[in-house]
PDB file of N, CA and C in Angstrom:
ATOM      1  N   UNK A   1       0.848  -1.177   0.000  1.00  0.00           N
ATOM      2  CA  UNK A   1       0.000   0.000   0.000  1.00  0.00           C
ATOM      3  C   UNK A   1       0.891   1.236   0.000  1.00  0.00           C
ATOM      4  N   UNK A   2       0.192   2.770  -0.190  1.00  0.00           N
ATOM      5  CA  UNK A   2       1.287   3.554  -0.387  1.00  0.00           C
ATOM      6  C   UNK A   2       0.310   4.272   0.655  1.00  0.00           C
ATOM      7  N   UNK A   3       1.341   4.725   1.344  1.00  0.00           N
ATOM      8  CA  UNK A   3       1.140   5.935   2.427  1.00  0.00           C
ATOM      9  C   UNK A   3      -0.048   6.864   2.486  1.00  0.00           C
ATOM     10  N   UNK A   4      -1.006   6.704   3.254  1.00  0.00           N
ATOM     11  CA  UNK A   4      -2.374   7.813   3.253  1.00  0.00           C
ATOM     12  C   UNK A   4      -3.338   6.800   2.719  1.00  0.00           C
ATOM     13  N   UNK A   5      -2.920   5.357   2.003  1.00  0.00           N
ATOM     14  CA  UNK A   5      -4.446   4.401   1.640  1.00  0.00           C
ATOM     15  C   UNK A   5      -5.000   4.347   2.992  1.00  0.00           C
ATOM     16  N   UNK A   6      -6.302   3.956   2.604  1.00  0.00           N
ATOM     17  CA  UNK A   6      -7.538   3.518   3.556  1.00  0.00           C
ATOM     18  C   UNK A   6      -7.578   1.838   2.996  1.00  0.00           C
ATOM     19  N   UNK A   7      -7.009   0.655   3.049  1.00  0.00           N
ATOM     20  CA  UNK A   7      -6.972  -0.282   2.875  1.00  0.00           C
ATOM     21  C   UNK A   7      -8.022  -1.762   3.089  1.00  0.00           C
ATOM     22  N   UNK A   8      -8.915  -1.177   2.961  1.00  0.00           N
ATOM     23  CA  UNK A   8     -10.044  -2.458   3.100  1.00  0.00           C
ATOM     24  C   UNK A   8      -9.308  -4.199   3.224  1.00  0.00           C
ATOM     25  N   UNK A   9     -10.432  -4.604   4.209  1.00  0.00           N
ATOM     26  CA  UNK A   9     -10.078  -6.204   4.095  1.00  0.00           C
ATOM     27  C   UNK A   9     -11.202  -7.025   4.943  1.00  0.00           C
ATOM     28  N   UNK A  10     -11.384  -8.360   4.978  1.00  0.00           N
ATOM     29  CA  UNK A  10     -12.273  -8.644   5.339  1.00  0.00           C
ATOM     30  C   UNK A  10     -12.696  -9.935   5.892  1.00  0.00           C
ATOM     31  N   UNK A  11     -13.512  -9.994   6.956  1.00  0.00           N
ATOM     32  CA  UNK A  11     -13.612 -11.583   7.902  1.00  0.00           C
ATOM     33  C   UNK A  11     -14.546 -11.815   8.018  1.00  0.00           C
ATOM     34  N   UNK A  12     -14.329 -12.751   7.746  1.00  0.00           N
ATOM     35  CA  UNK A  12     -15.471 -13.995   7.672  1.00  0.00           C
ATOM     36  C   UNK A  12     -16.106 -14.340   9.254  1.00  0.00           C
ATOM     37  N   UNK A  13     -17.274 -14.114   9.821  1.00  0.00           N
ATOM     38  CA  UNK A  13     -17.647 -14.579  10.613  1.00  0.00           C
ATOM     39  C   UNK A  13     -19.126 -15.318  10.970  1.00  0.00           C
ATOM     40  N   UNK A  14     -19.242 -16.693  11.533  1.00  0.00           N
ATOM     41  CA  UNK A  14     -20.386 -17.039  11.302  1.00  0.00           C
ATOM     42  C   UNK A  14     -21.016 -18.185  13.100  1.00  0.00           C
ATOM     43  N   UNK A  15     -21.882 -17.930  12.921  1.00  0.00           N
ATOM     44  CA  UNK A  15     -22.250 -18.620  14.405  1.00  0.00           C
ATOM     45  C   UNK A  15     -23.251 -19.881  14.225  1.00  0.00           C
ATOM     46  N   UNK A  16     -22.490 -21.049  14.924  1.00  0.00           N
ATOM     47  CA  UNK A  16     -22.270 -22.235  14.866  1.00  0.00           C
ATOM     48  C   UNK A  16     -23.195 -22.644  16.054  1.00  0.00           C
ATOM     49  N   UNK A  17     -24.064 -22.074  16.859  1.00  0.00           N
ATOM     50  CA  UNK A  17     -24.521 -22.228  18.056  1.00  0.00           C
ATOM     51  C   UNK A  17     -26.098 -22.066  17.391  1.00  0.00           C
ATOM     52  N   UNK A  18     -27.121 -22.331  18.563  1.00  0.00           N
ATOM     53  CA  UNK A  18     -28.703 -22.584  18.733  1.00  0.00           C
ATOM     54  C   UNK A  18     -28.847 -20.746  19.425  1.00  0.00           C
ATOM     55  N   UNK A  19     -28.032 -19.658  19.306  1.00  0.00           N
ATOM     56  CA  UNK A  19     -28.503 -18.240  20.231  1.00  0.00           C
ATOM     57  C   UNK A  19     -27.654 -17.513  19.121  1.00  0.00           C
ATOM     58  N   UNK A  20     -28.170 -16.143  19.390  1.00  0.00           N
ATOM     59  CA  UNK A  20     -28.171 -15.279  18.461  1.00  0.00           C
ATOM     60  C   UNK A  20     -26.243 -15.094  19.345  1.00  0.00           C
ATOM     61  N   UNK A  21     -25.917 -14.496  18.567  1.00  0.00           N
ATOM     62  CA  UNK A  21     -24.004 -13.996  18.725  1.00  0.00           C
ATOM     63  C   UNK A  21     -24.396 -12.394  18.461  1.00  0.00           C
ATOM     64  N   UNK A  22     -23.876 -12.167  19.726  1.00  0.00           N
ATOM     65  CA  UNK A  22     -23.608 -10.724  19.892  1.00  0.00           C
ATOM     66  C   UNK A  22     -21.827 -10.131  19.399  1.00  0.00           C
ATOM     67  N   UNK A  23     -21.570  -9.483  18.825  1.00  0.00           N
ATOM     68  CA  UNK A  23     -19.972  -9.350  18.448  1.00  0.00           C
ATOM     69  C   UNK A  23     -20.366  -7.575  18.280  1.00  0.00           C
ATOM     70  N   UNK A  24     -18.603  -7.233  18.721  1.00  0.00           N
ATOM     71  CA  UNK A  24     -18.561  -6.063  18.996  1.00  0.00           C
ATOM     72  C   UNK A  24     -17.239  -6.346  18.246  1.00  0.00           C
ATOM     73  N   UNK A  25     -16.472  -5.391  17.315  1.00  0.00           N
ATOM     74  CA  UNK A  25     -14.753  -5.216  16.798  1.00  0.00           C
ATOM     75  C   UNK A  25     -14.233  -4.041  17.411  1.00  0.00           C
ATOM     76  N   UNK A  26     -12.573  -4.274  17.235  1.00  0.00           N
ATOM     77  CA  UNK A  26     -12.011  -3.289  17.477  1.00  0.00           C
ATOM     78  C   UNK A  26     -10.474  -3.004  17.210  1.00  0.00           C
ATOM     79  N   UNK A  27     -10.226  -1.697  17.101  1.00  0.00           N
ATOM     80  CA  UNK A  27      -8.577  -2.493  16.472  1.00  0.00           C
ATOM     81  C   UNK A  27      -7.624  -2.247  17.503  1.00  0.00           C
ATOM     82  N   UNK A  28      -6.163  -2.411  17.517  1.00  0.00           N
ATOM     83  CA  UNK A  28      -5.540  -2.407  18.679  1.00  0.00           C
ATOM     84  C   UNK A  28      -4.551  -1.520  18.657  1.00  0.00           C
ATOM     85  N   UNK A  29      -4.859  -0.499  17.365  1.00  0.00           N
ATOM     86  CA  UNK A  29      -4.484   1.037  17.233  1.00  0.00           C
ATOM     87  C   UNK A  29      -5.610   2.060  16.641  1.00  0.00           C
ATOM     88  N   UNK A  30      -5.504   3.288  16.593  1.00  0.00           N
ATOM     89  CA  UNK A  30      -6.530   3.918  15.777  1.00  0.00           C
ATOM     90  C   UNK A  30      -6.092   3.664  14.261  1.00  0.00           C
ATOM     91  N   UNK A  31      -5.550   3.134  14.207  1.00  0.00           N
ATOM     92  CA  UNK A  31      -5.382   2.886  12.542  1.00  0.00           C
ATOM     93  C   UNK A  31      -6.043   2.049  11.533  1.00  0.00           C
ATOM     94  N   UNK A  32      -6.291   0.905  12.934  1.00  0.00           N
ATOM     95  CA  UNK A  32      -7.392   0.061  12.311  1.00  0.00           C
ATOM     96  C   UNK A  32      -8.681   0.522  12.864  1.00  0.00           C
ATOM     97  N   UNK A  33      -9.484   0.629  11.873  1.00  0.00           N
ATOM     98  CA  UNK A  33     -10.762   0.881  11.828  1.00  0.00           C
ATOM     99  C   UNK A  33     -11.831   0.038  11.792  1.00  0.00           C
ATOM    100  N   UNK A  34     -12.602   0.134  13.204  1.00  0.00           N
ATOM    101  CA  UNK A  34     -13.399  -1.186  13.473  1.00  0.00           C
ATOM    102  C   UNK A  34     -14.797  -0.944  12.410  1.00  0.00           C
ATOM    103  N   UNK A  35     -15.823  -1.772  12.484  1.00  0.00           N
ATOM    104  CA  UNK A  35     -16.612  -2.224  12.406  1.00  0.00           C
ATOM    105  C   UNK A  35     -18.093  -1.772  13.444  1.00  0.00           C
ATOM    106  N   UNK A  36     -19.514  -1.448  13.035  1.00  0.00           N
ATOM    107  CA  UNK A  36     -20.886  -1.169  13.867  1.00  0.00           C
ATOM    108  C   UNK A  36     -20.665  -2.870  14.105  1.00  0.00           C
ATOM    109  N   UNK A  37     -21.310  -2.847  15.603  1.00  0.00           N
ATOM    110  CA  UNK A  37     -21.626  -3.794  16.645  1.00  0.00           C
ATOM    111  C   UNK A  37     -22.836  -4.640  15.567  1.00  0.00           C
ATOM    112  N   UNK A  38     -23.173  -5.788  16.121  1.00  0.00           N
ATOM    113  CA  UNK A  38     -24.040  -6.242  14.984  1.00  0.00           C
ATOM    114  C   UNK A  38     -24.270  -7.881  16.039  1.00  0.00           C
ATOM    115  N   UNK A  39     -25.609  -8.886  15.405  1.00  0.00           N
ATOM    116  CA  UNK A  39     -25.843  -9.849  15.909  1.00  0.00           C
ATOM    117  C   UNK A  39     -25.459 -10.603  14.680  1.00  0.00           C
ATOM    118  N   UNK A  40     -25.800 -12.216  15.632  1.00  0.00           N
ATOM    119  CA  UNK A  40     -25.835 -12.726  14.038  1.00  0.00           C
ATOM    120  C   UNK A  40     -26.935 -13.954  14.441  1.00  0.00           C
ATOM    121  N   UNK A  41     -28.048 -14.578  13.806  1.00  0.00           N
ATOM    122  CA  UNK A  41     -28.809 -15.864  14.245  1.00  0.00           C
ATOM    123  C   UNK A  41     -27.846 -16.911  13.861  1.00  0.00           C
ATOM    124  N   UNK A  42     -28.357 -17.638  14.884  1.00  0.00           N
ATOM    125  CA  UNK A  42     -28.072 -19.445  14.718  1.00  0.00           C
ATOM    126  C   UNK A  42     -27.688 -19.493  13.451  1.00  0.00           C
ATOM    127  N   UNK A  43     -26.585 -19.883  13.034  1.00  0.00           N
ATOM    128  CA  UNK A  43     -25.859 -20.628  11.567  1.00  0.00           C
ATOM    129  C   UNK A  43     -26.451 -19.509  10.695  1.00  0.00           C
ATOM    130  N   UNK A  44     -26.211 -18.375  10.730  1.00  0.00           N
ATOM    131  CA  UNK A  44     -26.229 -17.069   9.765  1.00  0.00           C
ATOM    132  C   UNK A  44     -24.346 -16.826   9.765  1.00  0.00           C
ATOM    133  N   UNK A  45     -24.091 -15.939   8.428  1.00  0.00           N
ATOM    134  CA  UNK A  45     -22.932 -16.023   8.455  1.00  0.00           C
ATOM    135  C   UNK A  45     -22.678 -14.534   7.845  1.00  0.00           C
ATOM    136  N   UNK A  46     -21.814 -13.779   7.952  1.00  0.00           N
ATOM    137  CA  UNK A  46     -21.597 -12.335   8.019  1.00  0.00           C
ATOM    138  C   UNK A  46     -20.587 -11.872   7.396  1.00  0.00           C
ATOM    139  N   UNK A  47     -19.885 -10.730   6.596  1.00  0.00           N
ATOM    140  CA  UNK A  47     -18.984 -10.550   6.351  1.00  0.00           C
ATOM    141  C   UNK A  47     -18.598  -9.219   6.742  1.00  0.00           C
ATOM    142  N   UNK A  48     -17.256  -9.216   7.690  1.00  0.00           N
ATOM    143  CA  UNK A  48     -16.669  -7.542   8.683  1.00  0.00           C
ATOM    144  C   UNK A  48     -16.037  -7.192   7.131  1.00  0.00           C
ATOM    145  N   UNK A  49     -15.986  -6.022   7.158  1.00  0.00           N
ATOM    146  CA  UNK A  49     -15.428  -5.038   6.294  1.00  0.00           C
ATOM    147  C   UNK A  49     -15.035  -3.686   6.607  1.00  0.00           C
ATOM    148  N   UNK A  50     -13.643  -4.065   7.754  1.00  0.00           N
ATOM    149  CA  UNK A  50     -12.502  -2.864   8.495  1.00  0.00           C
ATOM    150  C   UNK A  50     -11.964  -2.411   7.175  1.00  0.00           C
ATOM    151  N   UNK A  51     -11.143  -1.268   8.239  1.00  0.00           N
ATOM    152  CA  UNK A  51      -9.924  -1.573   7.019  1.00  0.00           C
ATOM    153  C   UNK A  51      -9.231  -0.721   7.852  1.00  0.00           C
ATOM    154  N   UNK A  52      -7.666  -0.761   7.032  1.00  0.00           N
ATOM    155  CA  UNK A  52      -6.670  -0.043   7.767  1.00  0.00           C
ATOM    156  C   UNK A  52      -6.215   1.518   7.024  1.00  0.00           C
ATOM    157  N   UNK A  53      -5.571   2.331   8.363  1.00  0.00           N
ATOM    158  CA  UNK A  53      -5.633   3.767   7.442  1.00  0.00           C
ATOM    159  C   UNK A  53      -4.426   3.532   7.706  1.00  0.00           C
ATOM    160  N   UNK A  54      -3.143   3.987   6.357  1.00  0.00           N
ATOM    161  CA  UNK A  54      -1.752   3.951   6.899  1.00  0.00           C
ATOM    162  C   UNK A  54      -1.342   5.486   6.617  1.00  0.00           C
ATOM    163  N   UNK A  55      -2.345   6.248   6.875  1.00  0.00           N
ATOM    164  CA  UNK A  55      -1.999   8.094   6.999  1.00  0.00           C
ATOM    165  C   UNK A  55      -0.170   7.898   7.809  1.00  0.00           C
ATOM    166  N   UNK A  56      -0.224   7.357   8.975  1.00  0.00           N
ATOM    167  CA  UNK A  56       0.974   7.692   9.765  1.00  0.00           C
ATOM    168  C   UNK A  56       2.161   6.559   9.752  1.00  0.00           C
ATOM    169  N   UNK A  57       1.813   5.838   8.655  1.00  0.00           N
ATOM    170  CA  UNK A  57       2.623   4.865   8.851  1.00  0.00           C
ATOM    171  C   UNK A  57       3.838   4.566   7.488  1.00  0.00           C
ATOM    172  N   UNK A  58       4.918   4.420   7.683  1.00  0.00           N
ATOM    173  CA  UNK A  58       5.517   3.712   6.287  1.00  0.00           C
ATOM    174  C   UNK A  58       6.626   2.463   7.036  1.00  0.00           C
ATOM    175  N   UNK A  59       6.692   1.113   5.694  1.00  0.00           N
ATOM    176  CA  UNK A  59       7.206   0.146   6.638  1.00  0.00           C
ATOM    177  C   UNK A  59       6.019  -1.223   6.545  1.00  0.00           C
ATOM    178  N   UNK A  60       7.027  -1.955   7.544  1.00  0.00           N
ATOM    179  CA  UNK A  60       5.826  -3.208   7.817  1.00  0.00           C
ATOM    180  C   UNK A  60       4.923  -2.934   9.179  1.00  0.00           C
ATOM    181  N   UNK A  61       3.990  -3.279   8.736  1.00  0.00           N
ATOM    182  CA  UNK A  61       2.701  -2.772   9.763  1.00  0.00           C
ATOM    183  C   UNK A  61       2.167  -3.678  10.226  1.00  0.00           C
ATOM    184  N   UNK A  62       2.073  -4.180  11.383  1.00  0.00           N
ATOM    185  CA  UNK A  62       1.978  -5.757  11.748  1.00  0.00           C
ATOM    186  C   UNK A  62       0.867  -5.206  13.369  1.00  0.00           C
ATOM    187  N   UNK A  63      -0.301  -5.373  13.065  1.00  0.00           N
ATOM    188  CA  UNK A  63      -1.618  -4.738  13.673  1.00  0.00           C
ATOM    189  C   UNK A  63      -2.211  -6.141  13.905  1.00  0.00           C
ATOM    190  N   UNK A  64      -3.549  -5.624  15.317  1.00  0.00           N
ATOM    191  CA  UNK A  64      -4.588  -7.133  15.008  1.00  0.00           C
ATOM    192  C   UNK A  64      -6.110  -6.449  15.068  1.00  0.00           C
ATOM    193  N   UNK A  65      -6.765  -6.891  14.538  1.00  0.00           N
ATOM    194  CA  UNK A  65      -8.541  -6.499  14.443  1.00  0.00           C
ATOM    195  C   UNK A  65      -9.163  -7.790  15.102  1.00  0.00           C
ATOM    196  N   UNK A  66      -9.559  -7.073  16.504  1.00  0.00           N
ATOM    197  CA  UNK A  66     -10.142  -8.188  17.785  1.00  0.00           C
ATOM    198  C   UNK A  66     -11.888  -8.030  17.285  1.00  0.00           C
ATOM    199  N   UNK A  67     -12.566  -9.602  17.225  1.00  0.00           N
ATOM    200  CA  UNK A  67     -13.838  -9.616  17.547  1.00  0.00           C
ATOM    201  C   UNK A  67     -14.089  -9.867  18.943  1.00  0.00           C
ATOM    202  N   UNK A  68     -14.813  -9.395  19.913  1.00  0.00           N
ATOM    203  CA  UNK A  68     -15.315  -9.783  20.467  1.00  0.00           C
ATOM    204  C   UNK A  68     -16.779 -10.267  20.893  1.00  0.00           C
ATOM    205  N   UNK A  69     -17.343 -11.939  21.539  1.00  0.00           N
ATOM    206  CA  UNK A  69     -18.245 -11.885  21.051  1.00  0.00           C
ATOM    207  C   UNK A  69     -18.854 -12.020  22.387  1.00  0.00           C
ATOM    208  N   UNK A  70     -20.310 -12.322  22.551  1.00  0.00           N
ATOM    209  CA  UNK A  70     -20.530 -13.365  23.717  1.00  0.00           C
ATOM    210  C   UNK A  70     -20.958 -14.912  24.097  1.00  0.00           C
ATOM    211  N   UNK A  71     -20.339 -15.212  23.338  1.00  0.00           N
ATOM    212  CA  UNK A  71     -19.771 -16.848  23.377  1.00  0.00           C
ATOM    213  C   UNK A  71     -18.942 -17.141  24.535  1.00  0.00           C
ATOM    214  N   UNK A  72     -20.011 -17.684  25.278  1.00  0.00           N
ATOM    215  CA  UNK A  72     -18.422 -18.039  26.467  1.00  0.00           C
ATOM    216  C   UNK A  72     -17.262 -18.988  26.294  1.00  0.00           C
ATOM    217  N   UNK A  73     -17.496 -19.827  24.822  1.00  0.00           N
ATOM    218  CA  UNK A  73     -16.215 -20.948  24.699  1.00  0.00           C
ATOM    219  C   UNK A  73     -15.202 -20.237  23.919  1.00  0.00           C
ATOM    220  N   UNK A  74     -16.132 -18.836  23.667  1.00  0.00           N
ATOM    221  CA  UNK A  74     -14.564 -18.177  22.083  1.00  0.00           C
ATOM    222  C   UNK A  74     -14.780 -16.710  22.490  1.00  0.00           C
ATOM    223  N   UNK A  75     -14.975 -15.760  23.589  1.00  0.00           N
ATOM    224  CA  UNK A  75     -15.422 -15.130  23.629  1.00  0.00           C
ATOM    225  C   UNK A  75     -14.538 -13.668  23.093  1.00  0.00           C
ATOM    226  N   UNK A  76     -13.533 -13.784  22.197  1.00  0.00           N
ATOM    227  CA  UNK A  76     -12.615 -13.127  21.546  1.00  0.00           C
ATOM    228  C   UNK A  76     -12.099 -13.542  20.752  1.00  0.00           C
ATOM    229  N   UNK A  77     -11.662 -13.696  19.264  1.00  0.00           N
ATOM    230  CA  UNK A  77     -10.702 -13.953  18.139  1.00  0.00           C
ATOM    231  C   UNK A  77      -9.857 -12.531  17.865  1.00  0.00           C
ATOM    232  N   UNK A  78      -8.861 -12.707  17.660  1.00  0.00           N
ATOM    233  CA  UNK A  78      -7.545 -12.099  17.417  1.00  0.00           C
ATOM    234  C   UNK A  78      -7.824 -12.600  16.038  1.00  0.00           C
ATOM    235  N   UNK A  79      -7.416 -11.467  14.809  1.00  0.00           N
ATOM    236  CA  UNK A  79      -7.280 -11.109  13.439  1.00  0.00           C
ATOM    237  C   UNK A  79      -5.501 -10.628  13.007  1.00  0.00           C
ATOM    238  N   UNK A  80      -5.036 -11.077  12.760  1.00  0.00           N
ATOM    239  CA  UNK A  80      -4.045 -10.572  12.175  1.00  0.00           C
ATOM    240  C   UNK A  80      -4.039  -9.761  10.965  1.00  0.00           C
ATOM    241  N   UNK A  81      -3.667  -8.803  11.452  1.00  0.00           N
ATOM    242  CA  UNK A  81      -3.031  -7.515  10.148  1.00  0.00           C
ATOM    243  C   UNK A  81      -1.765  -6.683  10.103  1.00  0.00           C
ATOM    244  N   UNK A  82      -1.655  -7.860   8.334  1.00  0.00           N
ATOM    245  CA  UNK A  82      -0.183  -7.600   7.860  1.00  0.00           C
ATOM    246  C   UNK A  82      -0.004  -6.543   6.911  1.00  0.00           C
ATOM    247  N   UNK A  83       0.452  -5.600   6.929  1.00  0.00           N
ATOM    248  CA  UNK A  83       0.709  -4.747   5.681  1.00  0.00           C
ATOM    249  C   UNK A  83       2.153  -4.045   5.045  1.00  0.00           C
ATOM    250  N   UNK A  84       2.618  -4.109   4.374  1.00  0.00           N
ATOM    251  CA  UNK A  84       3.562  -3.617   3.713  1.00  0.00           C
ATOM    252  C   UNK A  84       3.411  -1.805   3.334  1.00  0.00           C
ATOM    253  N   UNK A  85       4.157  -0.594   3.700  1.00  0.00           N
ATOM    254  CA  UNK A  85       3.759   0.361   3.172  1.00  0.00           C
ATOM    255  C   UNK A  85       4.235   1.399   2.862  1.00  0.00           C
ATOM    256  N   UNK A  86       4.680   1.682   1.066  1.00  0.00           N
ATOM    257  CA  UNK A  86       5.678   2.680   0.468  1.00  0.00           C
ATOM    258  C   UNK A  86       5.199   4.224   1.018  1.00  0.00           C
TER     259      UNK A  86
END
């Protein structure tokens, strides 16, 4: 990416349970740009669409975009985000 993109990307998330999934995102700088809070029904499946701003960044950019949900067996996934940036 070159310096000042807004870099879209995107996760797959889907709920495997009999109760609706509550999920909240977030990133673990202001650079990544979360996601509106959202449900999902029983075996419905969703697609997040963050993305990263590299306004302040040049270099390798090695970020994570956290779901959190309320699932008590997974109640967080860690996202890895890799970026390269001229």
């Amino acid at each position: 990416a070159v310096q000042g993109d807004r870099v879209p990307f995107t996760v797959q998330i889907g709920n495997t349970g009999d109760a609706p999934l509550a999920y909240r995102t977030q990133g673990d700088c202001g650079c990544v740009i979360a996601v509106a809070p959202g449900t999902l029904a029983p075996n419905a499946v969703t697609l997040l669409r963050p993305h990263l701003d590299t306004t302040e960044y040049v270099g390798e950019l090695d970020k994570r975009f956290l779901i959190l949900t309320n699932d008590p067996e997974r109640p967080s996934v860690i996202v890895p985000v890799r970026l390269k940036v001229k």
